[in-house]
C-alpha atoms as a PDB file:
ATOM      1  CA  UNK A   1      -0.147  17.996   6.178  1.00  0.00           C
ATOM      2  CA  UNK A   2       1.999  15.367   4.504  1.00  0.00           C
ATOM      3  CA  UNK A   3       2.141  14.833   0.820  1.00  0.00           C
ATOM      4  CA  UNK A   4       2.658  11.047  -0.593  1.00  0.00           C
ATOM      5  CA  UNK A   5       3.388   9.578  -3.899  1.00  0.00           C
ATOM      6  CA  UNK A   6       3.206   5.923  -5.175  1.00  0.00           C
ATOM      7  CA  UNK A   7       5.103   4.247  -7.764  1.00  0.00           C
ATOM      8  CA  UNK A   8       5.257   0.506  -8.867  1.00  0.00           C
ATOM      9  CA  UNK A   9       2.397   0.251 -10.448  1.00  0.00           C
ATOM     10  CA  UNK A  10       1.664  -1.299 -13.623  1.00  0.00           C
ATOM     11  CA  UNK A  11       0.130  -3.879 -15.912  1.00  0.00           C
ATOM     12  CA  UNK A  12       1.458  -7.732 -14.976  1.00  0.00           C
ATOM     13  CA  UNK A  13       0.759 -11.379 -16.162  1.00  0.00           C
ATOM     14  CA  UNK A  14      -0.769 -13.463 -13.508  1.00  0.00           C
ATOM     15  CA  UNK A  15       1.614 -15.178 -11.000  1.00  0.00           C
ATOM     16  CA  UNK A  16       4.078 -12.162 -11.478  1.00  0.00           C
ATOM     17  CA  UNK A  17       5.120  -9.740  -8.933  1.00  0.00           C
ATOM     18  CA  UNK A  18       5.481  -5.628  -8.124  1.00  0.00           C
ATOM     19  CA  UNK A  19       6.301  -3.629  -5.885  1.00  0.00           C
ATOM     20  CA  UNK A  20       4.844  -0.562  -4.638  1.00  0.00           C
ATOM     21  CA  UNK A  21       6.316   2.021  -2.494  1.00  0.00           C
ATOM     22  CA  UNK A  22       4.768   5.218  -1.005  1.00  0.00           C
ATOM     23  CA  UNK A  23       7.190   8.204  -0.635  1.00  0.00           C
ATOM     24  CA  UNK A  24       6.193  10.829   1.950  1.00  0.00           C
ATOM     25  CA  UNK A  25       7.613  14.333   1.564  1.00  0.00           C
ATOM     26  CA  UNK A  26       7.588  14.597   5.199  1.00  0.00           C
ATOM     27  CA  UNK A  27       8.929  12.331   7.515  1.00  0.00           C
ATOM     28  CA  UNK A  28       7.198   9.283   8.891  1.00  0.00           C
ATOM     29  CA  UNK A  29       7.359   9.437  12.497  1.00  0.00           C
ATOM     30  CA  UNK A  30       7.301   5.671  14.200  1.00  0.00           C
ATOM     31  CA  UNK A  31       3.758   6.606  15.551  1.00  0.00           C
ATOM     32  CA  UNK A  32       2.182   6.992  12.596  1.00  0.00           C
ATOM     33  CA  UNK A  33       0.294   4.137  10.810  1.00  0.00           C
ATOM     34  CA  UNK A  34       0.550   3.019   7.126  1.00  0.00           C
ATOM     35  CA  UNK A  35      -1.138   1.102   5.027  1.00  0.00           C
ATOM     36  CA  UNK A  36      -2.309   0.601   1.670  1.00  0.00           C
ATOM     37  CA  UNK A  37      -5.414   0.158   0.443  1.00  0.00           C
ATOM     38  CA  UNK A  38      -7.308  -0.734  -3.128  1.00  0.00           C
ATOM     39  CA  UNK A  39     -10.728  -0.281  -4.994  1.00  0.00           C
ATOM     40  CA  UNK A  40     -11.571  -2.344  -7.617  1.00  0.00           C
ATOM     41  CA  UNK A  41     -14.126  -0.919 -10.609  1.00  0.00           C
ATOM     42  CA  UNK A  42     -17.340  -0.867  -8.488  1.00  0.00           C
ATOM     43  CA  UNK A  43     -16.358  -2.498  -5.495  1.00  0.00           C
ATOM     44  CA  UNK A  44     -15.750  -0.931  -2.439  1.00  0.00           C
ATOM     45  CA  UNK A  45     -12.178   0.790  -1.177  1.00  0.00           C
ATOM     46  CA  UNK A  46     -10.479  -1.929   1.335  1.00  0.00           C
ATOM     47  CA  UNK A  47      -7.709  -2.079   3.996  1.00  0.00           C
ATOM     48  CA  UNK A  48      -4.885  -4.216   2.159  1.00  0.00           C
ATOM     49  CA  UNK A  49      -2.198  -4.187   4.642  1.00  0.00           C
ATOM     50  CA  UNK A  50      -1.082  -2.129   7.336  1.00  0.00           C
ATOM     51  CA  UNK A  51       1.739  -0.728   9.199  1.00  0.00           C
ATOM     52  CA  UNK A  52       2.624   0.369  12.903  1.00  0.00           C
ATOM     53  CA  UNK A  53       4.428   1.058  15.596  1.00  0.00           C
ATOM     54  CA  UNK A  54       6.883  -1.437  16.395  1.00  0.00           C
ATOM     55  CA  UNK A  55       7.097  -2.723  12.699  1.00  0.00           C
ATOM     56  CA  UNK A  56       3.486  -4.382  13.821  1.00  0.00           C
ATOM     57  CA  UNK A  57       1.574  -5.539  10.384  1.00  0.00           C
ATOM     58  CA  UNK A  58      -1.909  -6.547   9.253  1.00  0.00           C
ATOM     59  CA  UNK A  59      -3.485  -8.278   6.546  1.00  0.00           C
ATOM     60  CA  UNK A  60      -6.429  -8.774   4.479  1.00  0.00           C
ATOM     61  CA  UNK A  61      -7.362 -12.208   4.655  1.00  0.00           C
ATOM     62  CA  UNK A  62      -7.283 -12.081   0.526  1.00  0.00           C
ATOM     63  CA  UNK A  63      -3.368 -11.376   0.622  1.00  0.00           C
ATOM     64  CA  UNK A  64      -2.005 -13.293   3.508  1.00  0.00           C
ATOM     65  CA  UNK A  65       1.194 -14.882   2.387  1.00  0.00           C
ATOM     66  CA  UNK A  66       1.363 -13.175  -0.687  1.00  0.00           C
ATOM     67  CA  UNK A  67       1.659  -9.385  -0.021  1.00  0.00           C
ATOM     68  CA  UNK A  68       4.332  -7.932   2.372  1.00  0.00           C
ATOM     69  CA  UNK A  69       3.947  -4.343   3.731  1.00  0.00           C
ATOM     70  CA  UNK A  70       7.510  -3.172   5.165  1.00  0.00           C
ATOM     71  CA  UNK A  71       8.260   0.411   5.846  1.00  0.00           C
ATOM     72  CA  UNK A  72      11.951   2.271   5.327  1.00  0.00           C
ATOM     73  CA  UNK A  73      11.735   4.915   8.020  1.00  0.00           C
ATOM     74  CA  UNK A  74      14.933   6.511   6.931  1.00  0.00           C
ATOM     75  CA  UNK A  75      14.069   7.534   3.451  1.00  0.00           C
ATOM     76  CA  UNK A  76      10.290   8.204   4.783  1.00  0.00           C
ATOM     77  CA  UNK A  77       8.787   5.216   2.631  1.00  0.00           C
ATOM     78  CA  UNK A  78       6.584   2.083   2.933  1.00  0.00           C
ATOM     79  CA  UNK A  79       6.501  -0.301   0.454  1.00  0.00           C
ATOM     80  CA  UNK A  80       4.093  -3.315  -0.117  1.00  0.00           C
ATOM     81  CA  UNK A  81       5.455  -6.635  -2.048  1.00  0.00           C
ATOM     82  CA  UNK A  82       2.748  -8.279  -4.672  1.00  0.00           C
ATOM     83  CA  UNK A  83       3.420 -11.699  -5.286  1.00  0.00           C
ATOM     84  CA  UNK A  84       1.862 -14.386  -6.613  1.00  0.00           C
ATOM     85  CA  UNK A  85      -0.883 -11.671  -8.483  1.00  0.00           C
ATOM     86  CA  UNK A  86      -4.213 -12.638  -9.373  1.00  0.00           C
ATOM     87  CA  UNK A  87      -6.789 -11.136 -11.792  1.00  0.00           C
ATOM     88  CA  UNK A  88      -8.745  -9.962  -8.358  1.00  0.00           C
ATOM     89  CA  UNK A  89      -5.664  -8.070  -7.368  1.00  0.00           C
ATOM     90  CA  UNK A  90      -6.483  -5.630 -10.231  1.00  0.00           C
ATOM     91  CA  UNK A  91      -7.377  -1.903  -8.751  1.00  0.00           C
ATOM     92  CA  UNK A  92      -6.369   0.943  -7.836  1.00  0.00           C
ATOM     93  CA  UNK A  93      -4.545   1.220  -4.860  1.00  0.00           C
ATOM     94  CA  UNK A  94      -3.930   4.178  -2.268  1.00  0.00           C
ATOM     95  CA  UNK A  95      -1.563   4.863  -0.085  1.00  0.00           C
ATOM     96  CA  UNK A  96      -2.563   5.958   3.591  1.00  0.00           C
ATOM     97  CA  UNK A  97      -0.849   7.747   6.277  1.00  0.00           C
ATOM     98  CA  UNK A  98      -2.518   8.640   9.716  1.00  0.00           C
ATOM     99  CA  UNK A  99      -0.301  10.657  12.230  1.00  0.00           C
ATOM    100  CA  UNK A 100      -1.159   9.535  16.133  1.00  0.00           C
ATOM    101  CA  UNK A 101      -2.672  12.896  16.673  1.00  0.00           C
ATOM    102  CA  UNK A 102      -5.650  12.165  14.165  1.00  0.00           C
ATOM    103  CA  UNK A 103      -4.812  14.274  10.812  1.00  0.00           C
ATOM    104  CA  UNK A 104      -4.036  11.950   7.646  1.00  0.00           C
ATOM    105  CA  UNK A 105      -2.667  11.984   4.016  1.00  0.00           C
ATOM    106  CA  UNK A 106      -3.692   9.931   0.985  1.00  0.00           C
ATOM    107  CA  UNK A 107      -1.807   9.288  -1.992  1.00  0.00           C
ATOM    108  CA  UNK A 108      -3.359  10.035  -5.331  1.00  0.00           C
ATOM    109  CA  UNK A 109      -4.036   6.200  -6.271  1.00  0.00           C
ATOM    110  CA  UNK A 110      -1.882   4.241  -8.626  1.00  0.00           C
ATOM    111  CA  UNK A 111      -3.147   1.573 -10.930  1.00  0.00           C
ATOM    112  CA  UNK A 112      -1.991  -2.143 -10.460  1.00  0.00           C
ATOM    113  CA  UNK A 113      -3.737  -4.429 -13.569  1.00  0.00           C
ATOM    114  CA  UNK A 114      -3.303  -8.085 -13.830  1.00  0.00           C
ATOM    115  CA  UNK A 115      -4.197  -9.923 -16.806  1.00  0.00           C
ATOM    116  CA  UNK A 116      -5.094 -13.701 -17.142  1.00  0.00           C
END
């Protein structure tokens, strides 16, 4: 069972930018798949990106253009690129590794706020 942390997070002015990485303490075979997701106070958790095999990406239709999910398989880390934040970017968000065989790791959640 891998372990991951995240780290970026933070409090940001609208229009501003982070970035958030996800460290695994195991390595990150090229099978696996990635991604990060978020859950705003009383919404619903959602897929915000993803990550594959092949470097193959996906995006929520809310981030497209404005997120970027890229993954550094030598140090065993993903990170996802916030630009351009809105107020509706504000939540916490999770990092998410499933191995090809089925078992998978979440991060403990870190908190991205953006004020107006």
């Amino acid at each position: 069972q891998v372990k991951l942390v995240e780290s970026g997070g933070g409090l940001v002015q609208a229009g501003g930018s982070l970035r958030l990485s996800c460290g695994a303490l195991e390595i990150i075979f090229s099978t696996d798949v990635v991604g990060w997701y978020r859950q705003a106070a009383g919404k619903q958790r959602e897929l915000v990106a993803d990550i594959r095999s092949g470097g193959r990406t996906n995006y929520a239709d809310s981030v497209k253009g404005r997120f970027t999910i890229s993954r550094d398989n030598a140090r065993n880390t993903v990170h996802l690129q916030m630009n351009s934040l809105k107020p509706e970017d504000t939540a916490v968000y999770y990092c998410n590794l499933a191995r090809s065989w089925g078992p998978q790791a979440w991060g403990q959640g870190i908190q991205v706020t953006v004020s107006s």
